[in-house]
N, C-alpha and C. Protein backbone atom coordinates (compact mmCIF):
# COMPACT_ATOMS: atom_id res chain seq x y z
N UNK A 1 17.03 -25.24 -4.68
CA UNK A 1 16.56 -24.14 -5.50
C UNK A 1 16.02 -23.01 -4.64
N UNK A 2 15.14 -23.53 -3.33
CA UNK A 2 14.98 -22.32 -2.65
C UNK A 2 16.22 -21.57 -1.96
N UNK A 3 16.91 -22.27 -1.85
CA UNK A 3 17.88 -21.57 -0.60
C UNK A 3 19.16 -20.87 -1.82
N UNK A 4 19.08 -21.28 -3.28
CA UNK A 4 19.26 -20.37 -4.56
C UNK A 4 18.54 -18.44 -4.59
N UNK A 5 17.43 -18.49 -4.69
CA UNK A 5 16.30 -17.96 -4.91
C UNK A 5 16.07 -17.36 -3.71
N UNK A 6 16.92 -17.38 -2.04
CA UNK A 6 16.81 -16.65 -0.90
C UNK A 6 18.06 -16.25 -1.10
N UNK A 7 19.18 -16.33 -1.49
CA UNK A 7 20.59 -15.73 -1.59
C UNK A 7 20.17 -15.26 -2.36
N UNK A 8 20.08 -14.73 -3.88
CA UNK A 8 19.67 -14.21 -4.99
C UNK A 8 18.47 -12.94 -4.40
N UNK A 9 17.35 -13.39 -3.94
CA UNK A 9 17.03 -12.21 -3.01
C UNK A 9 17.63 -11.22 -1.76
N UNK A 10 18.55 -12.35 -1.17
CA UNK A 10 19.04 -11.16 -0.08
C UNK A 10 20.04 -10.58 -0.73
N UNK A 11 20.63 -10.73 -1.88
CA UNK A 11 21.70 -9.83 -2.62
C UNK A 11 20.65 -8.36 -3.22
N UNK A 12 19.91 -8.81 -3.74
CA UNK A 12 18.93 -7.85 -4.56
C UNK A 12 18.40 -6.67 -2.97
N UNK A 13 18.02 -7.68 -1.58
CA UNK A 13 17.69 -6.23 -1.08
C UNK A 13 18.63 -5.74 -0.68
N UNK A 14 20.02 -5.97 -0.48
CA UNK A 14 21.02 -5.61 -0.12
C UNK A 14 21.82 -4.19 -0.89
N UNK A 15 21.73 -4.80 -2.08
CA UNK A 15 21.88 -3.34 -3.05
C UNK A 15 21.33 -2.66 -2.99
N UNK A 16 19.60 -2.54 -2.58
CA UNK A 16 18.91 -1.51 -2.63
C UNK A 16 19.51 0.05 -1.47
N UNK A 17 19.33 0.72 -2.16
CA UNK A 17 19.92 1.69 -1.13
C UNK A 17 19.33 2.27 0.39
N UNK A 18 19.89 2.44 1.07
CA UNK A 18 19.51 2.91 2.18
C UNK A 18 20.37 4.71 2.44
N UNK A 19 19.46 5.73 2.65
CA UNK A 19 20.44 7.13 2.88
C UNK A 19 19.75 7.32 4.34
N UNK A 20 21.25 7.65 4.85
CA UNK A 20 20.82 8.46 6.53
C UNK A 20 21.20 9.77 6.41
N UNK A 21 20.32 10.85 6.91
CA UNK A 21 20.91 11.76 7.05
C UNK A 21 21.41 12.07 9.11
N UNK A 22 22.50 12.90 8.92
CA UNK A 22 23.05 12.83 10.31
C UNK A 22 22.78 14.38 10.78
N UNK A 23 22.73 14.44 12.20
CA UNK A 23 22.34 15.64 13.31
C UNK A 23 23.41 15.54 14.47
N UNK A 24 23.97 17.06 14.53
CA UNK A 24 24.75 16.41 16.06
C UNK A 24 24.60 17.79 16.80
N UNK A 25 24.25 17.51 18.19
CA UNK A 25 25.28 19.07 18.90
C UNK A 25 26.84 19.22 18.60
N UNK A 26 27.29 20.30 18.08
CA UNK A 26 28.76 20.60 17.64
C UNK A 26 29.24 20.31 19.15
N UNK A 27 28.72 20.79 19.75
CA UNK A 27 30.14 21.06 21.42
C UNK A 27 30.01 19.47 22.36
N UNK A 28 29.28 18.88 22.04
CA UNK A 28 29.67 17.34 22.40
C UNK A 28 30.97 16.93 22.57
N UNK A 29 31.48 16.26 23.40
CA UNK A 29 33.06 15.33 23.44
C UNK A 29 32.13 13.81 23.76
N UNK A 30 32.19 13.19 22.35
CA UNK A 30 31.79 12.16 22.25
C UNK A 30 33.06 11.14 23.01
N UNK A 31 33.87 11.46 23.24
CA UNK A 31 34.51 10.59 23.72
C UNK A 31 34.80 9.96 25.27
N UNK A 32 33.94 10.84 25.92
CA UNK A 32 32.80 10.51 26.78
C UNK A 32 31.88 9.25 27.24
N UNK A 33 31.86 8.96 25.79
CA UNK A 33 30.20 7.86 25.56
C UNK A 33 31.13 6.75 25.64
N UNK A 34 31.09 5.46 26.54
CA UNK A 34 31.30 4.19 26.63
C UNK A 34 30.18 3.06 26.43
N UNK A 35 29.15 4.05 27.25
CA UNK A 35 27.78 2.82 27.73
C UNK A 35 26.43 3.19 27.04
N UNK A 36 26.05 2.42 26.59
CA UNK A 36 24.20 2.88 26.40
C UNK A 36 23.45 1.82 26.99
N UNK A 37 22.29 2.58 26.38
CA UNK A 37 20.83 1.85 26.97
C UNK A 37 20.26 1.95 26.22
N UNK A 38 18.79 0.90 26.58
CA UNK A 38 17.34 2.06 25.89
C UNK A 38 16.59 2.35 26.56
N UNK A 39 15.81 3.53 26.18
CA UNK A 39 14.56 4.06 26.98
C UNK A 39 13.87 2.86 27.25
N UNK A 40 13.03 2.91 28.04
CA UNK A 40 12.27 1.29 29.01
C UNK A 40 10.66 1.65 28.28
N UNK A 41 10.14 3.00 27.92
CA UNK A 41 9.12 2.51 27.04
C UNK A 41 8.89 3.10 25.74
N UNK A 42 9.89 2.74 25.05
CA UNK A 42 9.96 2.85 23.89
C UNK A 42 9.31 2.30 22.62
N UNK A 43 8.89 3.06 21.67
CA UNK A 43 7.39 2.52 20.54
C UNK A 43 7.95 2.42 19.62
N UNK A 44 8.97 1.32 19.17
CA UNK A 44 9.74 1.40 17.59
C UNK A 44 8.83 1.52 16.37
N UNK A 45 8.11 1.30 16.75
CA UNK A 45 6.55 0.92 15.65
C UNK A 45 7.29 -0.13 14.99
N UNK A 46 7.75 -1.13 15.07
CA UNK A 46 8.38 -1.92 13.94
C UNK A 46 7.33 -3.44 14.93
N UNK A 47 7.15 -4.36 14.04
CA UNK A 47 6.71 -5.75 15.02
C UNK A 47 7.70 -6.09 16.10
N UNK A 48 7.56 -7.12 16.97
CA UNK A 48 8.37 -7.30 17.97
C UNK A 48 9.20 -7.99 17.48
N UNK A 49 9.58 -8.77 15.88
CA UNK A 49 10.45 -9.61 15.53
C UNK A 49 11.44 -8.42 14.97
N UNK A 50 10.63 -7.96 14.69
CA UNK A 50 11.90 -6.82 13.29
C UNK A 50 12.33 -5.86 14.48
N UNK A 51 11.63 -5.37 16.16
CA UNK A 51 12.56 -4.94 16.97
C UNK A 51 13.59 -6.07 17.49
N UNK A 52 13.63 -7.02 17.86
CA UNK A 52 14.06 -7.75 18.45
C UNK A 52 15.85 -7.90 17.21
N UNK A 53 15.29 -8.04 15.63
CA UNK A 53 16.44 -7.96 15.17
C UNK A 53 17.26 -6.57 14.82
N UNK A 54 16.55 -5.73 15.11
CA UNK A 54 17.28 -4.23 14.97
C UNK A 54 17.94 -4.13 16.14
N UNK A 55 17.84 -4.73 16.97
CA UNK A 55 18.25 -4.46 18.34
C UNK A 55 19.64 -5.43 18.33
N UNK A 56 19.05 -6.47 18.21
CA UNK A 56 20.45 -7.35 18.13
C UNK A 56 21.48 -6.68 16.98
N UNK A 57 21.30 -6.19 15.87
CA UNK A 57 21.75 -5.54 15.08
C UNK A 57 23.00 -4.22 15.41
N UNK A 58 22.18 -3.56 16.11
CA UNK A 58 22.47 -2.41 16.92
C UNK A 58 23.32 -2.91 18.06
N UNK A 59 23.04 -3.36 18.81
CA UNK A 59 24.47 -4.24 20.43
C UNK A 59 25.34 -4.60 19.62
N UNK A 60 24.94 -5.86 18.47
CA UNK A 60 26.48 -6.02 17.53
C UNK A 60 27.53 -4.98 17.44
N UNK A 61 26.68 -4.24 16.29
CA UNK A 61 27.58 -3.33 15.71
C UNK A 61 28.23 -2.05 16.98
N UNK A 62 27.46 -1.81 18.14
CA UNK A 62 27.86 -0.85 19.13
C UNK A 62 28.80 -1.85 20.30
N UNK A 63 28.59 -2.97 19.72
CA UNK A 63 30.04 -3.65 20.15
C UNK A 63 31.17 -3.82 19.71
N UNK A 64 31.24 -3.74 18.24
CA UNK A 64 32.60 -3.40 17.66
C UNK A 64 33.25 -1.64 17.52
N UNK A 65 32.40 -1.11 17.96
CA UNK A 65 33.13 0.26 18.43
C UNK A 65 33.38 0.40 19.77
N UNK A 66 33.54 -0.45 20.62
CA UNK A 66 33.85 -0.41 22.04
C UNK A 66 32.68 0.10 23.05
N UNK A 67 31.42 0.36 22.74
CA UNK A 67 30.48 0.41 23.40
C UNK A 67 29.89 -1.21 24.83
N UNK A 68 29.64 -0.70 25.25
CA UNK A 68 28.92 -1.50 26.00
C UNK A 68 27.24 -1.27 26.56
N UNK A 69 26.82 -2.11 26.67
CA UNK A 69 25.26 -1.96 27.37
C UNK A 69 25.05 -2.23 28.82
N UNK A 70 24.59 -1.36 29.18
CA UNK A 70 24.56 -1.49 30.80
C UNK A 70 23.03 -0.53 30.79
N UNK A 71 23.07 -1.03 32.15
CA UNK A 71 21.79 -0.39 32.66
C UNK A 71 21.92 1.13 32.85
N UNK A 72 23.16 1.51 34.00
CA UNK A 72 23.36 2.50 33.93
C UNK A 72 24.56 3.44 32.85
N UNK A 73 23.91 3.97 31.98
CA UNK A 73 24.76 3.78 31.24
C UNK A 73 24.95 5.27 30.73
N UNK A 74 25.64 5.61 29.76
CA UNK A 74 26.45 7.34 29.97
C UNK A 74 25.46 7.89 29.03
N UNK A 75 24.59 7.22 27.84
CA UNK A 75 23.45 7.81 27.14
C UNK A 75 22.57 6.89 27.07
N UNK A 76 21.32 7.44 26.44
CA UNK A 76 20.20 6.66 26.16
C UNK A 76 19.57 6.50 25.08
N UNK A 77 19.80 5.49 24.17
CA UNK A 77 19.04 5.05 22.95
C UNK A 77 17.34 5.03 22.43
N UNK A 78 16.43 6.08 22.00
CA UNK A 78 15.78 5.97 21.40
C UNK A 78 15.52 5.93 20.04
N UNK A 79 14.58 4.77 19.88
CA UNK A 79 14.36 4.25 17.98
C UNK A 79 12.90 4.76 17.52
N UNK A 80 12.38 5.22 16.35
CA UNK A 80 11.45 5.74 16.43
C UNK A 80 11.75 5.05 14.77
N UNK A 81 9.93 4.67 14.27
CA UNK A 81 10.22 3.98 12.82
C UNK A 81 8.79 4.55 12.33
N UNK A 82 8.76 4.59 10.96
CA UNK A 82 6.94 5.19 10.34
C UNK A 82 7.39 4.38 8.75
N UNK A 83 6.67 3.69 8.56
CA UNK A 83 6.46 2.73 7.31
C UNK A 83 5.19 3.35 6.22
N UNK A 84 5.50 3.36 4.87
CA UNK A 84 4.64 4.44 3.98
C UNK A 84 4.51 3.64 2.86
N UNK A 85 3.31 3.54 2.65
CA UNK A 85 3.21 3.35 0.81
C UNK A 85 3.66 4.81 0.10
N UNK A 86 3.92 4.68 -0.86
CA UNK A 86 5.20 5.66 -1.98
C UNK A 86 3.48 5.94 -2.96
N UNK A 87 3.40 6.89 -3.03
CA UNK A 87 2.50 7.19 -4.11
C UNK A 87 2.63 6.81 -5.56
N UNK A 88 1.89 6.20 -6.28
CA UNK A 88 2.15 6.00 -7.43
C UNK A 88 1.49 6.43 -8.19
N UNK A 89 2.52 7.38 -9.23
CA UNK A 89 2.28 8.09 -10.12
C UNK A 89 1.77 7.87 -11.49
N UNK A 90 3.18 7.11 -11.91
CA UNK A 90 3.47 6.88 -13.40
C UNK A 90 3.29 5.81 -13.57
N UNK A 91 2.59 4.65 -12.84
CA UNK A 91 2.60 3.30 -13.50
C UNK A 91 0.71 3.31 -13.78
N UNK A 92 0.11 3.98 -14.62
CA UNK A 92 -1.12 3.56 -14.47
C UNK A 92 -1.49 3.29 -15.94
N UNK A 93 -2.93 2.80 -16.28
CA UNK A 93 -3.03 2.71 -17.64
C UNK A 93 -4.41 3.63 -17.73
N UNK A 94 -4.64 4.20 -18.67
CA UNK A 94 -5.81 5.04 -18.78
C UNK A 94 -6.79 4.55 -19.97
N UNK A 95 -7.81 4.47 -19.30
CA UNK A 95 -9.43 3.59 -20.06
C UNK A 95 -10.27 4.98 -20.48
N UNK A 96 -10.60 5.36 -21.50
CA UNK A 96 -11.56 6.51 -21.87
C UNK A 96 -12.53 5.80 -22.50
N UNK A 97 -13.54 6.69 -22.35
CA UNK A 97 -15.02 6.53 -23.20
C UNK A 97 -15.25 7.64 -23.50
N UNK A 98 -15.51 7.82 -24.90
CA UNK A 98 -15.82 9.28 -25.46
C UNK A 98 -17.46 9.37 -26.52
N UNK A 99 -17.89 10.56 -26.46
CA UNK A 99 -19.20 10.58 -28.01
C UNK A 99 -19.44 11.65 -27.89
N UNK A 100 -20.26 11.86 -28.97
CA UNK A 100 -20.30 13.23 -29.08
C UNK A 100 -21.28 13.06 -30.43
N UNK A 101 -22.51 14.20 -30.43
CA UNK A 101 -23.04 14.20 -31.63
C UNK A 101 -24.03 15.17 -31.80
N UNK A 102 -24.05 16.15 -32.70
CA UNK A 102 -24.80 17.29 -32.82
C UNK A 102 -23.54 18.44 -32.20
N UNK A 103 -24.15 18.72 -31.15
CA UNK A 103 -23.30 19.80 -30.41
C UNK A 103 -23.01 19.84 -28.86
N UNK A 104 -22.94 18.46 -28.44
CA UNK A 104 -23.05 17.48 -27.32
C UNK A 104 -21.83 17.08 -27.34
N UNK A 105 -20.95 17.00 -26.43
CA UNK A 105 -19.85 15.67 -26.44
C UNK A 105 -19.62 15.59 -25.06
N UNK A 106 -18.96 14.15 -24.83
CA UNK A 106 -18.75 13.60 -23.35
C UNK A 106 -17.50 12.58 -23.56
N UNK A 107 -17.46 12.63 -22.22
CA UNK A 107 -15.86 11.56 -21.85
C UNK A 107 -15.83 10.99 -20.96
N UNK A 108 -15.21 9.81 -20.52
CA UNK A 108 -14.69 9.11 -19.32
C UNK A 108 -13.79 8.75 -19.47
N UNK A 109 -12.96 8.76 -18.25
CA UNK A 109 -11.71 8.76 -18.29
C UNK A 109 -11.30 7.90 -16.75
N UNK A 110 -10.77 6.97 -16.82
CA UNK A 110 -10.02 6.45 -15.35
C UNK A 110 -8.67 5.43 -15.55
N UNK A 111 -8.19 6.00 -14.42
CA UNK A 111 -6.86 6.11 -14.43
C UNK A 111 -7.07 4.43 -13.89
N UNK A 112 -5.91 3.22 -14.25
CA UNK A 112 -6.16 1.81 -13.47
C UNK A 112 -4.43 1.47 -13.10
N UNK A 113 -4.00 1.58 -11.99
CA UNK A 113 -3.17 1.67 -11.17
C UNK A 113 -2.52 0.39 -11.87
N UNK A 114 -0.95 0.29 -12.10
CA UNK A 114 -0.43 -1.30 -12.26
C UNK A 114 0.61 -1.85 -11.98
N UNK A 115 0.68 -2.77 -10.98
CA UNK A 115 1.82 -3.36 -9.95
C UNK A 115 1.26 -2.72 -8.65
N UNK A 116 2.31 -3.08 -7.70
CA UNK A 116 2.36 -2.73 -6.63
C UNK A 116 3.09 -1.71 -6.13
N UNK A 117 2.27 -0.81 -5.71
CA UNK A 117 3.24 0.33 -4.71
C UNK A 117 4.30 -0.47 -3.85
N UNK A 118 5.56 0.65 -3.96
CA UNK A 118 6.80 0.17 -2.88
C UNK A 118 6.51 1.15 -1.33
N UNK A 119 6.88 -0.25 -0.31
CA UNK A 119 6.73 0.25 0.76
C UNK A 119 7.98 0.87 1.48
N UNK A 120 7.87 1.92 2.17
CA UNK A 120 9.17 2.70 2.21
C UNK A 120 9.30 3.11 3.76
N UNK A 121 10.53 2.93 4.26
CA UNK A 121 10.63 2.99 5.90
C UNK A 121 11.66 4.00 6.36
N UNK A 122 11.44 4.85 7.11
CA UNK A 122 12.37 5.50 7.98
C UNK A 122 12.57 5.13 9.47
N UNK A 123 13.46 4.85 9.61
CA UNK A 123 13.89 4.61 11.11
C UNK A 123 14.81 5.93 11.46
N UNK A 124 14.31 6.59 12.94
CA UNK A 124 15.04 7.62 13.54
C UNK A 124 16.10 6.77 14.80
N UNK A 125 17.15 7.12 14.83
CA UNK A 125 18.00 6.68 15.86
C UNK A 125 18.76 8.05 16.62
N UNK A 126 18.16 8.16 17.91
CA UNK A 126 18.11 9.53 18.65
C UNK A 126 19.41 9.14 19.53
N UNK A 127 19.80 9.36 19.82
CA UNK A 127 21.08 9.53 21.14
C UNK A 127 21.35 10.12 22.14
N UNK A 128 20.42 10.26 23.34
CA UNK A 128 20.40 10.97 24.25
C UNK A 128 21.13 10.87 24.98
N UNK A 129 22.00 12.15 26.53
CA UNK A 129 22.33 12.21 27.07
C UNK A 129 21.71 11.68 28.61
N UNK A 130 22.58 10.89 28.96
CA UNK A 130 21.60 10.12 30.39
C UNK A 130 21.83 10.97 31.73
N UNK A 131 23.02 12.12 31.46
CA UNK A 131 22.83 12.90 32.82
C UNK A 131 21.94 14.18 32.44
N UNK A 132 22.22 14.66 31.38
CA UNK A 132 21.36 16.03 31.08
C UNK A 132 20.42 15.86 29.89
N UNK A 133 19.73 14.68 29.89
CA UNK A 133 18.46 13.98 29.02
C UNK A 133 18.43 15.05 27.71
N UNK A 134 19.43 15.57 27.25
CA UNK A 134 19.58 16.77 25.79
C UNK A 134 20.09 15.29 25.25
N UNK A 135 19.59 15.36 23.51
CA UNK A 135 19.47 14.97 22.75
C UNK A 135 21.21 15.61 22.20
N UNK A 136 21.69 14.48 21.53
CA UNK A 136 23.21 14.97 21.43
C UNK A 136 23.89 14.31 20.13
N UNK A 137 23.03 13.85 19.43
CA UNK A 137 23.03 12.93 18.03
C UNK A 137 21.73 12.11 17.75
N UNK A 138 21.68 12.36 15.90
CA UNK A 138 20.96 11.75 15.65
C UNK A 138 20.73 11.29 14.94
N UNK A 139 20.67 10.19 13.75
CA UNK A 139 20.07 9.78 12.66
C UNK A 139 19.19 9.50 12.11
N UNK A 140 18.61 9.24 10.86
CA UNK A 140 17.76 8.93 10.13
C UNK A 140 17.85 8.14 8.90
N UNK A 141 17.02 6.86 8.87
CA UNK A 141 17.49 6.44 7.72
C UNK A 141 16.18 6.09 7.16
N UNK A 142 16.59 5.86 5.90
CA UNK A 142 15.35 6.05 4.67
C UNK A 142 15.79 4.73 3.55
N UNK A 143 14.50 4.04 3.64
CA UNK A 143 14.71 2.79 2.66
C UNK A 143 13.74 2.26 1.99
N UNK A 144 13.78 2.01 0.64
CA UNK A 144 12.78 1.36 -0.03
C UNK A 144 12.64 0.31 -0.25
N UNK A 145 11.69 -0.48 -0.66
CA UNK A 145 11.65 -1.79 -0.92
C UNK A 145 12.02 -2.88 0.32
N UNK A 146 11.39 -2.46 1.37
CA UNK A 146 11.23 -3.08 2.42
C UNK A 146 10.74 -4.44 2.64
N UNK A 147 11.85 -5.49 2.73
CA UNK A 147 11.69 -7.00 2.78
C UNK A 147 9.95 -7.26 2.94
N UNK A 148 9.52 -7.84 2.64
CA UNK A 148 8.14 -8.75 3.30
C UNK A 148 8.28 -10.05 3.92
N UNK A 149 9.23 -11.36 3.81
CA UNK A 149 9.27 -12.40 3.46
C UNK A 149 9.70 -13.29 4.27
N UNK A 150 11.31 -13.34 4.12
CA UNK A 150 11.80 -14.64 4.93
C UNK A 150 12.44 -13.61 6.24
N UNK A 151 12.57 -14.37 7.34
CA UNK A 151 13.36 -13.56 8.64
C UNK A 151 14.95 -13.59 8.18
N UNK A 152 15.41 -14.23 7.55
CA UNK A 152 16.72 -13.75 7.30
C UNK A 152 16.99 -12.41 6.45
N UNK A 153 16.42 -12.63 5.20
CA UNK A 153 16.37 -11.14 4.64
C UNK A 153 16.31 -10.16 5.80
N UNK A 154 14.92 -10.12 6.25
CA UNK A 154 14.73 -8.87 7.31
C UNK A 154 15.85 -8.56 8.34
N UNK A 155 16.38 -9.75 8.81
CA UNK A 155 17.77 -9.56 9.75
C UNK A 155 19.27 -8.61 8.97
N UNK A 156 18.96 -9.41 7.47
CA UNK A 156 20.22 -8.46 6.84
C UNK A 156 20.12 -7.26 6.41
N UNK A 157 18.83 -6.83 6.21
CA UNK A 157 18.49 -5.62 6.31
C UNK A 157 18.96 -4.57 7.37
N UNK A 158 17.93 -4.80 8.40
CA UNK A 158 18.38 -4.24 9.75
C UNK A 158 19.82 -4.24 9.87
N UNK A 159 20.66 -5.34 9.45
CA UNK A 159 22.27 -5.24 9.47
C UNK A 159 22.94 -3.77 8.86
N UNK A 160 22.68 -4.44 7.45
CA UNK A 160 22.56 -3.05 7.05
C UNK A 160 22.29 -1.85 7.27
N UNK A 161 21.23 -1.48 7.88
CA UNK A 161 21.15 -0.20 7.82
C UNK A 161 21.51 0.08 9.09
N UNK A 162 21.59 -0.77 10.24
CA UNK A 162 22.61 0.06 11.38
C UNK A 162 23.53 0.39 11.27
N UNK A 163 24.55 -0.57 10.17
CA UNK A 163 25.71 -0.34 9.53
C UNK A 163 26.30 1.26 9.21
N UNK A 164 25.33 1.36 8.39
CA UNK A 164 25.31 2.94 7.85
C UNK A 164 24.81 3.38 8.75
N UNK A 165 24.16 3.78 9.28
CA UNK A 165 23.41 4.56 10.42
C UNK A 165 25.10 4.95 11.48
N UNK A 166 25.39 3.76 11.66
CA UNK A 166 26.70 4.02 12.45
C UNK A 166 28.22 4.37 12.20
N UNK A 167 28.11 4.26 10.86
CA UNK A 167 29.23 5.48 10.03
C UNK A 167 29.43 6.32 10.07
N UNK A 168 28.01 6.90 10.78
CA UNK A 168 28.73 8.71 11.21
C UNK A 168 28.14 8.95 12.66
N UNK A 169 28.90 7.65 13.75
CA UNK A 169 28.35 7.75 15.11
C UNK A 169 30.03 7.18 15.26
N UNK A 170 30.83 8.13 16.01
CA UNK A 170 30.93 9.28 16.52
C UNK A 170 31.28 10.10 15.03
N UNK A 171 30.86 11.88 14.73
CA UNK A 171 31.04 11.96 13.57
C UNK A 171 32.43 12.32 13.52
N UNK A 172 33.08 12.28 12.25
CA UNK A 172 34.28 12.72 11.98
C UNK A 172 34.31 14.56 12.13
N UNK A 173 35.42 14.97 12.53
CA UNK A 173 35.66 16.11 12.84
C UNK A 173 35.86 16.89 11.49
């Protein structure tokens, strides 16, 4: 029943959407790029488990486009991430106290918040140039409802969204 109830969840975060928006220098010849890296002190802000699987995530997928990882390598990969509670608006319930008498009146009023705010993540994926350190692509991706739970979810996540992230790495002309 659990391992029901963890498929049934990783389908549910799976649908949830993820949008990247994309950045490039126009005069680039991406076809150039064989090798990457990453910057050596780099602050994903993510824990060291959820870097560790974005990363593996990322070599995967920049291995089925013919990339390789090397040390010295033709660009340089920086990840940059900021995690947000979503303001909540419309889910509240409102408690008043009112009186009034003669030519006096008064009120209270408070707003009581209900459920839980969704936590919402952007990850930046920068693409630098390793001979002339110019920035030469870039993405951004934006996602809600950010796993809490089991490490597999969180792994298919990260799948995901490098996925897309790398749909428009190299971009179409």
């Amino acid at each position: 029943m659990k391992k029901l109830a963890s498929i049934f969840f990783l389908f549910i975060c799976l649908s949830c959407g993820v949008t990247v928006n994309y950045d490039y220098e126009k005069t680039t010849d991406f076809s150039k790029y064989k090798s990457y890296s990453y910057f050596t002190n780099m602050d994903t802000g993510l824990s060291e488990f959820d870097a560790k699987r974005l990363f593996k995530a990322l070599d995967d997928a920049m291995a089925l486009k013919g990339m390789t990882l090397l040390e010295d390598s033709d660009f340089i990969i920086n990840i940059k991430s900021a995690t947000f509670q979503e303001v909540q608006s419309r889910s509240s319930v409102g408690v008043g106290v009112g009186g009034g008498g003669g030519n006096v009146g008064g009120g209270v009023s408070v707003g009581i918040p209900i459920g839980q705010a969704n936590m919402s993540r952007q990850i930046t994926f920068e693409f630098v140039d390793a001979n002339t350190n110019q920035l030469f692509w870039q993405a951004i991706s934006s996602e809600t409802d950010i796993p809490r739970d089991y490490p597999e979810e969180r792994e298919a996540k990260f799948k995901q969204i490098v996925t897309k992230v790398l749909e428009g790495f190299p971009p179409k002309k």
